[in-house]
PDB file of N, CA and C in Angstrom:
ATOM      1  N   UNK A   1      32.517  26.926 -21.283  1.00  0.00           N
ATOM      2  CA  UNK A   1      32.975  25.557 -21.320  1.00  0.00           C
ATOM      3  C   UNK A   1      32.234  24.752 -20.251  1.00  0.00           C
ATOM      4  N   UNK A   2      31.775  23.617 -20.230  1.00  0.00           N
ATOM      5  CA  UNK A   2      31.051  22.670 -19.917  1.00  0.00           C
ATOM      6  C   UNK A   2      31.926  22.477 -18.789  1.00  0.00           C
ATOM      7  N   UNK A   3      31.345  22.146 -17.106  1.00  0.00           N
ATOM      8  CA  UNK A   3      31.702  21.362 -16.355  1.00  0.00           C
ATOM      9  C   UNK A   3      31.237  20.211 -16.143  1.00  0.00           C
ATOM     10  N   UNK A   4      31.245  18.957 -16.685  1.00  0.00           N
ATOM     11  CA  UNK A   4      31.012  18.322 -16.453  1.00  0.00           C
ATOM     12  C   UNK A   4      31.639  16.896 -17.163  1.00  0.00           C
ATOM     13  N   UNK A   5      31.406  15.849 -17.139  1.00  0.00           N
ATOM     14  CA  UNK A   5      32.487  14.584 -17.660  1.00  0.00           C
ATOM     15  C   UNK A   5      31.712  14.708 -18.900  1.00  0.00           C
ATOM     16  N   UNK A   6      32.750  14.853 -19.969  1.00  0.00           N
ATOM     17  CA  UNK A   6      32.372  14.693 -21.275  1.00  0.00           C
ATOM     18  C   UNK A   6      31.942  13.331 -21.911  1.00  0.00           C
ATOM     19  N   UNK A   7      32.467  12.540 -21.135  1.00  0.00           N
ATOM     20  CA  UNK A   7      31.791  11.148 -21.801  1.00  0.00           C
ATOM     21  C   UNK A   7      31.030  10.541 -20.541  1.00  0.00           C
ATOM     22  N   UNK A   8      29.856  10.241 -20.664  1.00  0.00           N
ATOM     23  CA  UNK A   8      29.243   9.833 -19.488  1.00  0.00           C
ATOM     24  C   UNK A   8      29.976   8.152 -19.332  1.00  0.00           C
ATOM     25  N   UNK A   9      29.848   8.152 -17.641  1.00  0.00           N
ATOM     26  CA  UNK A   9      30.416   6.416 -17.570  1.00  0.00           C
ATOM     27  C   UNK A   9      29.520   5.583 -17.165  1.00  0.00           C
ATOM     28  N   UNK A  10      29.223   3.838 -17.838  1.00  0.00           N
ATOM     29  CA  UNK A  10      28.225   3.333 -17.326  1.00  0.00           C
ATOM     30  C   UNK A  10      28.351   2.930 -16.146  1.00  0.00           C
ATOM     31  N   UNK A  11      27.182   2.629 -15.264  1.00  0.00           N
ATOM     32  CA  UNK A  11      26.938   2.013 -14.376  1.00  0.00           C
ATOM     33  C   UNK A  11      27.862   0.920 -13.744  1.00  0.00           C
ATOM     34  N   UNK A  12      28.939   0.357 -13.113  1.00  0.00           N
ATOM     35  CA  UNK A  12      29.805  -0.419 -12.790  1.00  0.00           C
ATOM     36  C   UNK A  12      28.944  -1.757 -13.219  1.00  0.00           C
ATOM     37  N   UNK A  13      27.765  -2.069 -12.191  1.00  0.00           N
ATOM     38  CA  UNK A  13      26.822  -2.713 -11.817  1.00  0.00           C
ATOM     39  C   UNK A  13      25.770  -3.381 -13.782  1.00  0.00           C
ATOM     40  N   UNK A  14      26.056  -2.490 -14.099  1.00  0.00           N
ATOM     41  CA  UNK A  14      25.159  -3.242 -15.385  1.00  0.00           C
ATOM     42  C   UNK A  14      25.953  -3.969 -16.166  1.00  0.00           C
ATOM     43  N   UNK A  15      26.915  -3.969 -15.843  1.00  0.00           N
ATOM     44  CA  UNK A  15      27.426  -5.286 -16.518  1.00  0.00           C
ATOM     45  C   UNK A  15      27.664  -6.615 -15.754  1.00  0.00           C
ATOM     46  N   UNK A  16      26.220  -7.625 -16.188  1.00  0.00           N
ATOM     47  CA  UNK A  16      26.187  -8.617 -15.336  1.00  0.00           C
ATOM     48  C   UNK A  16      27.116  -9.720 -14.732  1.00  0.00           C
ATOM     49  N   UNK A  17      28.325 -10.127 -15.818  1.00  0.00           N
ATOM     50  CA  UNK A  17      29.508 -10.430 -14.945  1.00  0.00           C
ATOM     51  C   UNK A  17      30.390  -9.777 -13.948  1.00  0.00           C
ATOM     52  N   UNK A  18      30.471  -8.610 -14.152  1.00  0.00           N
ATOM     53  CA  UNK A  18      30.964  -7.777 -12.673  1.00  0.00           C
ATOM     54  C   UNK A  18      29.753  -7.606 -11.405  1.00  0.00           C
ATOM     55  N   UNK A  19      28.334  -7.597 -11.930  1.00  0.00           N
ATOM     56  CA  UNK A  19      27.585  -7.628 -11.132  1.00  0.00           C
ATOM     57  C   UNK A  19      27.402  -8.881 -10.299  1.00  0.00           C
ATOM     58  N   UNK A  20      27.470 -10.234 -11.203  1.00  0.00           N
ATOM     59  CA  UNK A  20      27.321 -11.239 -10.510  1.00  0.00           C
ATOM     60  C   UNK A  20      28.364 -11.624  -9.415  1.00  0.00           C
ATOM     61  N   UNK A  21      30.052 -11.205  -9.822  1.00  0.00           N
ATOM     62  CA  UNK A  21      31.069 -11.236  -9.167  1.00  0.00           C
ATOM     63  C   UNK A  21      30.798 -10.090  -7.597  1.00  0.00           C
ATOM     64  N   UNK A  22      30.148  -8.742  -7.726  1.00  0.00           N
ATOM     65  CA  UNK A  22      30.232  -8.210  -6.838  1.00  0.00           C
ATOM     66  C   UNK A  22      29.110  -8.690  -5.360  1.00  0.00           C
ATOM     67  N   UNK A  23      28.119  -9.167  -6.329  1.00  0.00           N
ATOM     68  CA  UNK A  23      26.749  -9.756  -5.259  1.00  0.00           C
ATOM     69  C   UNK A  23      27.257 -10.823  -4.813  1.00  0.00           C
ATOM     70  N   UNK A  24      28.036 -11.895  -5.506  1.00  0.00           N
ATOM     71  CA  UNK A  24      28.564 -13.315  -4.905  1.00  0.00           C
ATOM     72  C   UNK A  24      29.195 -12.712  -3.647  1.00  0.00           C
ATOM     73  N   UNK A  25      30.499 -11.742  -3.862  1.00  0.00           N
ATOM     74  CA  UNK A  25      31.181 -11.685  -2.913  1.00  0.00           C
ATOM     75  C   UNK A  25      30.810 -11.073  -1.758  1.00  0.00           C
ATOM     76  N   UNK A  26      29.466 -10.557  -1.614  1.00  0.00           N
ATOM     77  CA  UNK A  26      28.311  -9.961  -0.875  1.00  0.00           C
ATOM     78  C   UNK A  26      28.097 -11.093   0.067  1.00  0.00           C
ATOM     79  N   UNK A  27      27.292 -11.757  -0.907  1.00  0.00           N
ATOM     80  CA  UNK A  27      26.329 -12.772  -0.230  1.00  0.00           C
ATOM     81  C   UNK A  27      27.354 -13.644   0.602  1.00  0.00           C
ATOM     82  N   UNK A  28      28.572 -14.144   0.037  1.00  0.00           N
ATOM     83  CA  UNK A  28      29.712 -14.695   1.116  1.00  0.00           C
ATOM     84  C   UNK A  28      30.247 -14.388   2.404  1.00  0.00           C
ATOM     85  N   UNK A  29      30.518 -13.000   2.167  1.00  0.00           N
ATOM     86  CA  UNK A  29      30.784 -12.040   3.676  1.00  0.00           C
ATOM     87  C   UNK A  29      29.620 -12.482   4.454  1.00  0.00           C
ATOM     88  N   UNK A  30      28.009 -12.010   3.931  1.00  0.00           N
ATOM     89  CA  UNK A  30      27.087 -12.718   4.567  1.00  0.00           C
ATOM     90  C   UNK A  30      26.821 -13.829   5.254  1.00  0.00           C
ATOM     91  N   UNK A  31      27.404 -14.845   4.774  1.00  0.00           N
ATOM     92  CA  UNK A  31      27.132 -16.137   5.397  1.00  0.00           C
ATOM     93  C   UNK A  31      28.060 -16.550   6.537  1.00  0.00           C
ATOM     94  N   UNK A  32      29.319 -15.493   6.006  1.00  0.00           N
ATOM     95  CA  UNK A  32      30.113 -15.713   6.933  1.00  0.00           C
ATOM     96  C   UNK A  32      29.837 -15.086   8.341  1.00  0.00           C
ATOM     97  N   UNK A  33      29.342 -14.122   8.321  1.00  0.00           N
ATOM     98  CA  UNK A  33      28.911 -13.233   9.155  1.00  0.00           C
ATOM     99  C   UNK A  33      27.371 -13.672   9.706  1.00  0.00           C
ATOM    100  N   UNK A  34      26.349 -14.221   9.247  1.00  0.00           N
ATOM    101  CA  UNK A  34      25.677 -15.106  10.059  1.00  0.00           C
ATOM    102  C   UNK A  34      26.230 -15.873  10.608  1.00  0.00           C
ATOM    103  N   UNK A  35      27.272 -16.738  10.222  1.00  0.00           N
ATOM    104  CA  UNK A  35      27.562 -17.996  10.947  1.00  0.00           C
ATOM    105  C   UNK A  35      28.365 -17.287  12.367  1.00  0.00           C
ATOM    106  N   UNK A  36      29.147 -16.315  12.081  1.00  0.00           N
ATOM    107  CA  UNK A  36      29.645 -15.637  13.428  1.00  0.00           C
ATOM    108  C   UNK A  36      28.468 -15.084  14.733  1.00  0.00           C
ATOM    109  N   UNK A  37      27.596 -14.506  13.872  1.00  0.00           N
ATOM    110  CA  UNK A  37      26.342 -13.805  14.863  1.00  0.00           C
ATOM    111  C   UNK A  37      25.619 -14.563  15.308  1.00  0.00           C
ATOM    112  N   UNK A  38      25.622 -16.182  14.731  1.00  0.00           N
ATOM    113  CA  UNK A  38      24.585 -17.330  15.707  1.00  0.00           C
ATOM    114  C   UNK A  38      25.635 -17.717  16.549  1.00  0.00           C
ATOM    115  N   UNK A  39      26.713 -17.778  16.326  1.00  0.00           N
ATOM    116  CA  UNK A  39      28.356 -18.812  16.938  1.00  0.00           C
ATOM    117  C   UNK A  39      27.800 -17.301  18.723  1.00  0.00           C
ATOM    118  N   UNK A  40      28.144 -16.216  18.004  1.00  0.00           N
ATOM    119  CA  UNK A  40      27.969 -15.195  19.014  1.00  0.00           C
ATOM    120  C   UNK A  40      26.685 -15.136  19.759  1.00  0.00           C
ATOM    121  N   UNK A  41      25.408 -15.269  19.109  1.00  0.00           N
ATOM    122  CA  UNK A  41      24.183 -15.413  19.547  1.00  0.00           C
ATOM    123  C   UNK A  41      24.233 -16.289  21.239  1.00  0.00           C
ATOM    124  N   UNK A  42      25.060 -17.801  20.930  1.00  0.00           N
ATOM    125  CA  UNK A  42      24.816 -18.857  21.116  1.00  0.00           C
ATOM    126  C   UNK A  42      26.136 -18.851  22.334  1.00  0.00           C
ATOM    127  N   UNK A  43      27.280 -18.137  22.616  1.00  0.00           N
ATOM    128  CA  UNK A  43      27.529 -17.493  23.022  1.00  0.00           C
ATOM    129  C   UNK A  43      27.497 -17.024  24.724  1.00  0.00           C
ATOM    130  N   UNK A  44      26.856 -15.583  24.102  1.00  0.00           N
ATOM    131  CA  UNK A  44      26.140 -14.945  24.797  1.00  0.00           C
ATOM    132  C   UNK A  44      25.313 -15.844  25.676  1.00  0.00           C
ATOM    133  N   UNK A  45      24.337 -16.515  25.151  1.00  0.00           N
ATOM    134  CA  UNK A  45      23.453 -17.735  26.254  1.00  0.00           C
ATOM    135  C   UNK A  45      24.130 -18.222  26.939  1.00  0.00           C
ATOM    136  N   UNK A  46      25.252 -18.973  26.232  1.00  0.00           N
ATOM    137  CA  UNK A  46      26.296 -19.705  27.308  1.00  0.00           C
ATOM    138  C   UNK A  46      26.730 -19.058  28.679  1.00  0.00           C
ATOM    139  N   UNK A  47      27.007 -18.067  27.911  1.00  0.00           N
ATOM    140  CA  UNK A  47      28.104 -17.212  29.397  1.00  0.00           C
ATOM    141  C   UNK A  47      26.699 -16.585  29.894  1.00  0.00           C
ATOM    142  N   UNK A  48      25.596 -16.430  29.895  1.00  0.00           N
ATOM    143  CA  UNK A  48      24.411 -16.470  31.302  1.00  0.00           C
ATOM    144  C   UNK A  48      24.158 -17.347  31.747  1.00  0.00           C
ATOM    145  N   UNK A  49      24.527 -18.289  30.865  1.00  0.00           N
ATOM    146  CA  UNK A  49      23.920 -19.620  31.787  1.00  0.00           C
ATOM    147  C   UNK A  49      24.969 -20.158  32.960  1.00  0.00           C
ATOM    148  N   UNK A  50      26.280 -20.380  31.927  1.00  0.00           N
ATOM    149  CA  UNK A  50      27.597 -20.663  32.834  1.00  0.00           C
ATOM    150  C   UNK A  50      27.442 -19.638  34.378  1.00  0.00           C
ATOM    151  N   UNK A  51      27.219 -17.837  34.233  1.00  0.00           N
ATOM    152  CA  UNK A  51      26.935 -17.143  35.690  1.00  0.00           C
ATOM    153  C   UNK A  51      25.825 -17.421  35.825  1.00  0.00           C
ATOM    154  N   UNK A  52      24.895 -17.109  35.647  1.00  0.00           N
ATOM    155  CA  UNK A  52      23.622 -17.013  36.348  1.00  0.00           C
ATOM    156  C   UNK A  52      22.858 -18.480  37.162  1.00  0.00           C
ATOM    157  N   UNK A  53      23.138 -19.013  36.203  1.00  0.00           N
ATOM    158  CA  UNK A  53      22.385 -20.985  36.225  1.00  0.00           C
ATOM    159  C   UNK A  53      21.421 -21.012  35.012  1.00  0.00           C
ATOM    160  N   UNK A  54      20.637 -21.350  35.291  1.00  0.00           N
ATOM    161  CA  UNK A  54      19.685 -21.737  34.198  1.00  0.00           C
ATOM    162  C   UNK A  54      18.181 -21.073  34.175  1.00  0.00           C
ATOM    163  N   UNK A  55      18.584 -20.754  32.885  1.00  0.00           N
ATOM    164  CA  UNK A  55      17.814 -19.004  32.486  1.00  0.00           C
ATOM    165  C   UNK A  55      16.723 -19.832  31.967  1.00  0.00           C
ATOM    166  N   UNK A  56      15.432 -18.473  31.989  1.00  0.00           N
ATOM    167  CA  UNK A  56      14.280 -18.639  31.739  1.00  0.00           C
ATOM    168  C   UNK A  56      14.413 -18.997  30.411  1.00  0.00           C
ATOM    169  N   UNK A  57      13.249 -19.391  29.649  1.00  0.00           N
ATOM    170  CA  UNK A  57      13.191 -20.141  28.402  1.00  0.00           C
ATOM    171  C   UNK A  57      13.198 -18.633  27.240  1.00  0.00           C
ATOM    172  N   UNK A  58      12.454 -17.718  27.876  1.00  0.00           N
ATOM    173  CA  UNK A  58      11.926 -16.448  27.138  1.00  0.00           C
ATOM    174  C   UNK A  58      13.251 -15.498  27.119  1.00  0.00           C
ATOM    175  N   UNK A  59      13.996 -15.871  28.370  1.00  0.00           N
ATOM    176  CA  UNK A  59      15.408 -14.614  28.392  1.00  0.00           C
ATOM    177  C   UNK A  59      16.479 -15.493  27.387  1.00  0.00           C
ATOM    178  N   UNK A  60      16.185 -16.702  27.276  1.00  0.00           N
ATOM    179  CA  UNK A  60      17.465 -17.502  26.322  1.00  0.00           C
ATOM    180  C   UNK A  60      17.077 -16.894  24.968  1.00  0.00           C
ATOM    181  N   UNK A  61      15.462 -17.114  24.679  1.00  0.00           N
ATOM    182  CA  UNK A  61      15.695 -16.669  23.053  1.00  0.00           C
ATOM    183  C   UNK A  61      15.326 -15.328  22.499  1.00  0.00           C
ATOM    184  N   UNK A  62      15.565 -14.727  23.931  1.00  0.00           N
ATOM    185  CA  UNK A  62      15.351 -13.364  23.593  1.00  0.00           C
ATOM    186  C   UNK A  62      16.872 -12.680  23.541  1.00  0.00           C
ATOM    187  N   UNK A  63      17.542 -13.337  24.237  1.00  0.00           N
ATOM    188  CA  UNK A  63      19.550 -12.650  24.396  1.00  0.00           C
ATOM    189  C   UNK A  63      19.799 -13.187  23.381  1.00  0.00           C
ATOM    190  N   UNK A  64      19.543 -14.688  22.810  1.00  0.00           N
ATOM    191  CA  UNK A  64      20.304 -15.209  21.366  1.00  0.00           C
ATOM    192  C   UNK A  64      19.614 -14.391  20.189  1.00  0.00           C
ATOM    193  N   UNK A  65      18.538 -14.231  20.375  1.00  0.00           N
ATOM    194  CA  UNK A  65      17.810 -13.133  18.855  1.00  0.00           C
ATOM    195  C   UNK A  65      18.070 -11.541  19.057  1.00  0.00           C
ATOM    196  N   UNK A  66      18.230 -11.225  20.276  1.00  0.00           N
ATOM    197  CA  UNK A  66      18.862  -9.759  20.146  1.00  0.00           C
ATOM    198  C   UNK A  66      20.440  -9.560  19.729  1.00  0.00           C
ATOM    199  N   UNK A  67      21.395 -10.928  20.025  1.00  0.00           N
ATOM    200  CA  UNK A  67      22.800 -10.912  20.097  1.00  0.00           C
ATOM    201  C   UNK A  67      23.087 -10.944  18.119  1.00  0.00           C
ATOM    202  N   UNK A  68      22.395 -12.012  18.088  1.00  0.00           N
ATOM    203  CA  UNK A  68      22.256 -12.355  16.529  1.00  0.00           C
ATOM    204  C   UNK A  68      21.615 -11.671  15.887  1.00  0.00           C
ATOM    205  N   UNK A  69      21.022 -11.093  16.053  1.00  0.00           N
ATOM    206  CA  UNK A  69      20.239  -9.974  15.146  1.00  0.00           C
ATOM    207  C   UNK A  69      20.759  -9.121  15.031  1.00  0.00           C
ATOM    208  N   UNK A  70      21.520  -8.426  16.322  1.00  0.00           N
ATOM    209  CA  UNK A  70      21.973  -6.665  16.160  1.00  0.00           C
ATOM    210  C   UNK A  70      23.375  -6.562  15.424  1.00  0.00           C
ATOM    211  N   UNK A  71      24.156  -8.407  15.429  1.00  0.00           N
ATOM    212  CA  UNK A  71      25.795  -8.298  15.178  1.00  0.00           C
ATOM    213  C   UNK A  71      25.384  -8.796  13.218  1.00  0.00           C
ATOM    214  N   UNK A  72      24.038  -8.957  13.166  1.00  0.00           N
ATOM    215  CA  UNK A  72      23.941  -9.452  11.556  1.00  0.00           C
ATOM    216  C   UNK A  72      23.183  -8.578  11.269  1.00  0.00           C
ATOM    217  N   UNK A  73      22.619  -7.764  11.708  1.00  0.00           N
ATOM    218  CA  UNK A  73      22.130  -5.871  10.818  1.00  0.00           C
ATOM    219  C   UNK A  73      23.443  -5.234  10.813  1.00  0.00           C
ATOM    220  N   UNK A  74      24.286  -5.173  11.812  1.00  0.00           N
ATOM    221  CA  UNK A  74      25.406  -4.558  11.591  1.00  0.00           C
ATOM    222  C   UNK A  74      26.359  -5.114  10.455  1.00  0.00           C
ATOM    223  N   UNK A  75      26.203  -6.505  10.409  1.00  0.00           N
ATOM    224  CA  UNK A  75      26.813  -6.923   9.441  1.00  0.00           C
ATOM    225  C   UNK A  75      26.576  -6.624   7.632  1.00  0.00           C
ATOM    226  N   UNK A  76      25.170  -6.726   8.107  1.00  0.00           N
ATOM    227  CA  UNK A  76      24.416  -6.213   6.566  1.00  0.00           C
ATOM    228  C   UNK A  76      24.513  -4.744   5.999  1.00  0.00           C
ATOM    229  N   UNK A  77      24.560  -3.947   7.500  1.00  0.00           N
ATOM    230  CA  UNK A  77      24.579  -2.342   6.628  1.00  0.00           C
ATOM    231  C   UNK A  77      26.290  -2.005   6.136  1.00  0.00           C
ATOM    232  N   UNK A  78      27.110  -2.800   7.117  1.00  0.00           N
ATOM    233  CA  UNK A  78      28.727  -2.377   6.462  1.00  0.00           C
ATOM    234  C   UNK A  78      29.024  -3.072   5.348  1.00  0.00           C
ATOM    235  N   UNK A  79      28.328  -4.817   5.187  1.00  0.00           N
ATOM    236  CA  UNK A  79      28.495  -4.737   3.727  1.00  0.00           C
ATOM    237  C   UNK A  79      28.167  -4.286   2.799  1.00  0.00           C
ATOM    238  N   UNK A  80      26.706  -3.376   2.839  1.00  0.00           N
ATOM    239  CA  UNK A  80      26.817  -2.868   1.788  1.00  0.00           C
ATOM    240  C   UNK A  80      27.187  -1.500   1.418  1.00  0.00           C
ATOM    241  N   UNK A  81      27.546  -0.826   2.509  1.00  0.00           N
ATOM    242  CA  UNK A  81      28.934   0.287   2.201  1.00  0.00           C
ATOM    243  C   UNK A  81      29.827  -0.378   2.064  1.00  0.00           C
ATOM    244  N   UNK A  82      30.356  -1.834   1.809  1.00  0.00           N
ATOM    245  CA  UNK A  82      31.647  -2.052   1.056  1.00  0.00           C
ATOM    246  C   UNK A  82      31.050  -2.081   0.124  1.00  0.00           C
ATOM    247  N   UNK A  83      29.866  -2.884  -0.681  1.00  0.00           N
ATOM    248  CA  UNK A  83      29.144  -3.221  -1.826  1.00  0.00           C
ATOM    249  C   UNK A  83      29.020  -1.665  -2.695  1.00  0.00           C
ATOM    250  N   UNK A  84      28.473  -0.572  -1.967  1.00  0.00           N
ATOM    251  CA  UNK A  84      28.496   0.808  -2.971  1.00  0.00           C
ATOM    252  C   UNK A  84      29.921   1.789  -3.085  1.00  0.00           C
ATOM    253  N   UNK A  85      30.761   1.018  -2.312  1.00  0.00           N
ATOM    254  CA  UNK A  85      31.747   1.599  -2.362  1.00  0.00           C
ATOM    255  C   UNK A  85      32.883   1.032  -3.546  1.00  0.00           C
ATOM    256  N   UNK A  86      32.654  -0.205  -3.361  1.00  0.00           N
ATOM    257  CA  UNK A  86      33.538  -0.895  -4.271  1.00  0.00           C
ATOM    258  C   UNK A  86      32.786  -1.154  -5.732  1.00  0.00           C
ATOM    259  N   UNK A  87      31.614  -1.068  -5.907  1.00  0.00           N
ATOM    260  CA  UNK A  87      31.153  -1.002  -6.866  1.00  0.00           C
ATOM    261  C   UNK A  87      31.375  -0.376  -7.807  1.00  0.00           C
ATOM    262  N   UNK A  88      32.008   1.014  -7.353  1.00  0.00           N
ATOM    263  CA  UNK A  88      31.830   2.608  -8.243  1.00  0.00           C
ATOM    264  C   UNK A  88      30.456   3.341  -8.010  1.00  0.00           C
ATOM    265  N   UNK A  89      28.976   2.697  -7.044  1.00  0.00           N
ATOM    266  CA  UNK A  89      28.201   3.571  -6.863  1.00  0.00           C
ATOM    267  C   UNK A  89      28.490   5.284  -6.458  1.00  0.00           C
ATOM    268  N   UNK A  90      29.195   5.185  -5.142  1.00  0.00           N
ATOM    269  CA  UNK A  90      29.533   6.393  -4.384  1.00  0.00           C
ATOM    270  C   UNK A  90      30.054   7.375  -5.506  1.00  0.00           C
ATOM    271  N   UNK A  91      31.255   6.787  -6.516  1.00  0.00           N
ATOM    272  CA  UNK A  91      31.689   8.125  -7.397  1.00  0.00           C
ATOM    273  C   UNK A  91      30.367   8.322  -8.126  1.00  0.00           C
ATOM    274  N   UNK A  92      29.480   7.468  -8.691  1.00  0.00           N
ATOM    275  CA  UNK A  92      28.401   7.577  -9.419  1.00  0.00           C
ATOM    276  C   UNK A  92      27.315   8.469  -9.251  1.00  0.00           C
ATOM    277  N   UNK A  93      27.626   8.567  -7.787  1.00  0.00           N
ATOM    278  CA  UNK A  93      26.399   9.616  -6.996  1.00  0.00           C
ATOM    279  C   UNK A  93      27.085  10.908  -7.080  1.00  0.00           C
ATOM    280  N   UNK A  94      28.151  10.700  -6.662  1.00  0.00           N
ATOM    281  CA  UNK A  94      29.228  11.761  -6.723  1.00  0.00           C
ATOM    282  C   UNK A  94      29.570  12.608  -7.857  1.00  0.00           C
ATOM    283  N   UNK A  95      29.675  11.826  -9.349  1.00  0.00           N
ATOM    284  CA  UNK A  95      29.097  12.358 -10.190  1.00  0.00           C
ATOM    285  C   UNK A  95      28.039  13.453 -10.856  1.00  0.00           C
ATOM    286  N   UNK A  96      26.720  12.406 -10.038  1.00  0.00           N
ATOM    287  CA  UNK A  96      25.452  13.431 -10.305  1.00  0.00           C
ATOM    288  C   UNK A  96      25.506  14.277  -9.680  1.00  0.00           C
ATOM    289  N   UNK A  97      26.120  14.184  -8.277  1.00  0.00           N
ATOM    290  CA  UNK A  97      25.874  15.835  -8.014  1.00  0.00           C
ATOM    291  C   UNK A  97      26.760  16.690  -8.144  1.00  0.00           C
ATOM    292  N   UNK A  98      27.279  16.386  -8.418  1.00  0.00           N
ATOM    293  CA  UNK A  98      28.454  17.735  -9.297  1.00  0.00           C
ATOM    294  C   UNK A  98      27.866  18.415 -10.656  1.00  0.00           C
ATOM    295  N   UNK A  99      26.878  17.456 -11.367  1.00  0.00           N
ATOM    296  CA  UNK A  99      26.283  17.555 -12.270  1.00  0.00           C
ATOM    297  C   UNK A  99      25.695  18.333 -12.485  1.00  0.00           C
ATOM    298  N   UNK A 100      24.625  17.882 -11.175  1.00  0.00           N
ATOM    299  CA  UNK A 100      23.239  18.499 -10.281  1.00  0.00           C
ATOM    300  C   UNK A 100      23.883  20.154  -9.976  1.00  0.00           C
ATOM    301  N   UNK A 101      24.248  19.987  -9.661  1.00  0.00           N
ATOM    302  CA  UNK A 101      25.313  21.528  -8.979  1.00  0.00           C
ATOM    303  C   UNK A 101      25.558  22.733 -10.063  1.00  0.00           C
ATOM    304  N   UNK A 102      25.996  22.488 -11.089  1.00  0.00           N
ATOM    305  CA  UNK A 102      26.558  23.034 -12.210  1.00  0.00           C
ATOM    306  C   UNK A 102      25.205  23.386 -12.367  1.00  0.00           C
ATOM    307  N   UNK A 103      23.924  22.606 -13.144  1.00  0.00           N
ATOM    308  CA  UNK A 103      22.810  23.245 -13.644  1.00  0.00           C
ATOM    309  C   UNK A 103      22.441  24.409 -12.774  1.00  0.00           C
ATOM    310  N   UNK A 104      22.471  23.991 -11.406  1.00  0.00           N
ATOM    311  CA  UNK A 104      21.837  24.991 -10.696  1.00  0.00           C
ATOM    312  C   UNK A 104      22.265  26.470 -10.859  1.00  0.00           C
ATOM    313  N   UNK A 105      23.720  26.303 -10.897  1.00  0.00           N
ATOM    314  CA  UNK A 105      23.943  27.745 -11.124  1.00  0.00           C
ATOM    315  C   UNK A 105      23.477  28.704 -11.939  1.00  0.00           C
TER     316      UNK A 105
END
């Protein structure tokens, strides 16, 4: 007897109204989350400037592009472990290798 799902399931993602619904709600978290990591970027400058006094031109846009950059990669890689998670990718992978597994034996 066969281990494996007798009816294969499609792709969550190929059906372009759930796809378009899942990327919208992507790209939103996104914007929201830039607008936090420049708000934070911008920030960060403040409170060196407020202690220190008044920072070099090269340390301002180097603390606002490291602050904003590292809190909006972070932002980008957890959305899209919500994005493959909520999609149905992860069972999808999860799938194949159970799949993958069975042949081997």
């Amino acid at each position: 007897m066969p281990r494996h799902d007798p009816i294969p399931r499609p792709d969550p993602l190929d059906d372009p109204a759930y796809a378009t619904h899942v990327w919208g709600r992507f790209k939103r978290i996104l914007r929201w989350m830039t607008a936090i990591s420049i708000a934070s970027g911008a920030g960060a400058v403040g409170i060196l400037w407020h202690s220190l006094g008044p920072l070099p031109i090269h340390m301002a846009i180097a603390t606002f592009l490291g602050v904003t950059l590292s809190i909006l990669m972070a932002a980008l890689l957890m959305g899209l472990i919500f994005l493959s998670s909520g999609s149905g990718h992860d069972e999808a992978v999860e799938r194949h290798e159970r799949s993958a597994a069975w042949r081997d034996e």
